[in-house]
C-alpha atoms as a PDB file:
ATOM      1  CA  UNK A   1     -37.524 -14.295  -6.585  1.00  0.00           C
ATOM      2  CA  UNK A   2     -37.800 -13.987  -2.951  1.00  0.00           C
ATOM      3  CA  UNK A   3     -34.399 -14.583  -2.231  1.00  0.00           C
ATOM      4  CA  UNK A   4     -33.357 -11.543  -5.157  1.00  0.00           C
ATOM      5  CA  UNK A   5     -32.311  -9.379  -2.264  1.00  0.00           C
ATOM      6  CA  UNK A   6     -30.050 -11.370  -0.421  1.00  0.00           C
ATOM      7  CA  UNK A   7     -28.264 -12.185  -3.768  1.00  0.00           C
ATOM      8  CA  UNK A   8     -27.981  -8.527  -4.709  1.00  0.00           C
ATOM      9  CA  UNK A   9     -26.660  -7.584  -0.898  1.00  0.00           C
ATOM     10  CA  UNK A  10     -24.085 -10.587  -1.329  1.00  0.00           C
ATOM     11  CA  UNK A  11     -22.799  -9.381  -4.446  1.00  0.00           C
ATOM     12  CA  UNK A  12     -22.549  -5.524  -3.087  1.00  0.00           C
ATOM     13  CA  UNK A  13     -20.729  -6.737   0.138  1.00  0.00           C
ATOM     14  CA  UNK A  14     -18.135  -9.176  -2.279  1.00  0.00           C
ATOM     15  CA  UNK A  15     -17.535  -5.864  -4.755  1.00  0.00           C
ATOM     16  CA  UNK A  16     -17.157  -3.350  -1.597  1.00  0.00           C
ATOM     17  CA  UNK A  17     -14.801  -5.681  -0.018  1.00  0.00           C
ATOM     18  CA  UNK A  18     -12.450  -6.588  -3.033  1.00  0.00           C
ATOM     19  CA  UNK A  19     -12.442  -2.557  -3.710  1.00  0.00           C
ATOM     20  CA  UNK A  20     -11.324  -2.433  -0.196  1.00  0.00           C
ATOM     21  CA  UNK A  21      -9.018  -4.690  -0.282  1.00  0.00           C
ATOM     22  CA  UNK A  22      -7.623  -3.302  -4.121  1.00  0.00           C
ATOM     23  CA  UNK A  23      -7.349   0.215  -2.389  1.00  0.00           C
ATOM     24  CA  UNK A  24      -5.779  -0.965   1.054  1.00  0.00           C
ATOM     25  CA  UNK A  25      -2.634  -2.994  -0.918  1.00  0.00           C
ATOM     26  CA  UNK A  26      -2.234   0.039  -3.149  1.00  0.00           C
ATOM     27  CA  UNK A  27      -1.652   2.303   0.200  1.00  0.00           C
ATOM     28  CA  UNK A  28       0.402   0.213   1.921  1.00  0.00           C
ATOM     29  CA  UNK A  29       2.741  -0.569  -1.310  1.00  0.00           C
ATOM     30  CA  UNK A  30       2.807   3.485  -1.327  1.00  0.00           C
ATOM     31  CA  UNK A  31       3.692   4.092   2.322  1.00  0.00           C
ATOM     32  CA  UNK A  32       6.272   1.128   2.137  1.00  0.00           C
ATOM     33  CA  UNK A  33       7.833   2.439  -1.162  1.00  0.00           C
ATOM     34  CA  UNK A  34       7.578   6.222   0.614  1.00  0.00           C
ATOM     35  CA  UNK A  35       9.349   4.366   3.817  1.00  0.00           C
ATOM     36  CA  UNK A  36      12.203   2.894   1.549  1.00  0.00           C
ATOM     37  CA  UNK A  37      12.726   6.192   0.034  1.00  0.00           C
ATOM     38  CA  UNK A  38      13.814   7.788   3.256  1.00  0.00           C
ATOM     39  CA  UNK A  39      15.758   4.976   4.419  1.00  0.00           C
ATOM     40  CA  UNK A  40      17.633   5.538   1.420  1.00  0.00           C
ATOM     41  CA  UNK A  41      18.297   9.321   1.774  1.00  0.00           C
ATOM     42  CA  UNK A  42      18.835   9.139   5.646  1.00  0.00           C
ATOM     43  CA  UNK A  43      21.286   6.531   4.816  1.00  0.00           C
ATOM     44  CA  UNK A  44      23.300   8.457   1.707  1.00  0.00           C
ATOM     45  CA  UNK A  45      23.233  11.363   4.304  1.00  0.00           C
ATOM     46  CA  UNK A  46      25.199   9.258   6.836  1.00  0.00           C
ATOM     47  CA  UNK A  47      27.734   7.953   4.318  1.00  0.00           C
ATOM     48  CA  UNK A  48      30.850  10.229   3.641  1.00  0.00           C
ATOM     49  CA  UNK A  49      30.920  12.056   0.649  1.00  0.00           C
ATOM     50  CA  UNK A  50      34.311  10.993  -0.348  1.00  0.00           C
ATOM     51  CA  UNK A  51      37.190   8.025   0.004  1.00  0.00           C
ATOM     52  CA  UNK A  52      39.763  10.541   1.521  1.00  0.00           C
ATOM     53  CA  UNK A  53      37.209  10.731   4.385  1.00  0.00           C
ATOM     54  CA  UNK A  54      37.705   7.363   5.957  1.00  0.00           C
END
């Protein structure tokens, strides 16, 4: 019983950490997906609109 505490802080440290960890891939797969989207429009901006243009 003495050692109740330690187990509970253990397993409150091991659930804030995986949340952490769940929440911190899903931002970065956001900001990366956000990132790719404006590659994507800066680069159909760049590209002529038509074949006669080249």
């Amino acid at each position: 019983m003495e050692y109740r505490n330690y187990v509970i802080a253990a397993y409150a440290v091991f659930v804030l950490v995986l949340g952490w960890d769940f929440i911190a891939s899903r931002l970065q797969i956001r900001r990366e997906l956000r990132n790719a989207r404006m590659r994507a429009t800066r680069g159909a901006a760049r590209r002529p609109n038509s074949e006669l243009s080249r």
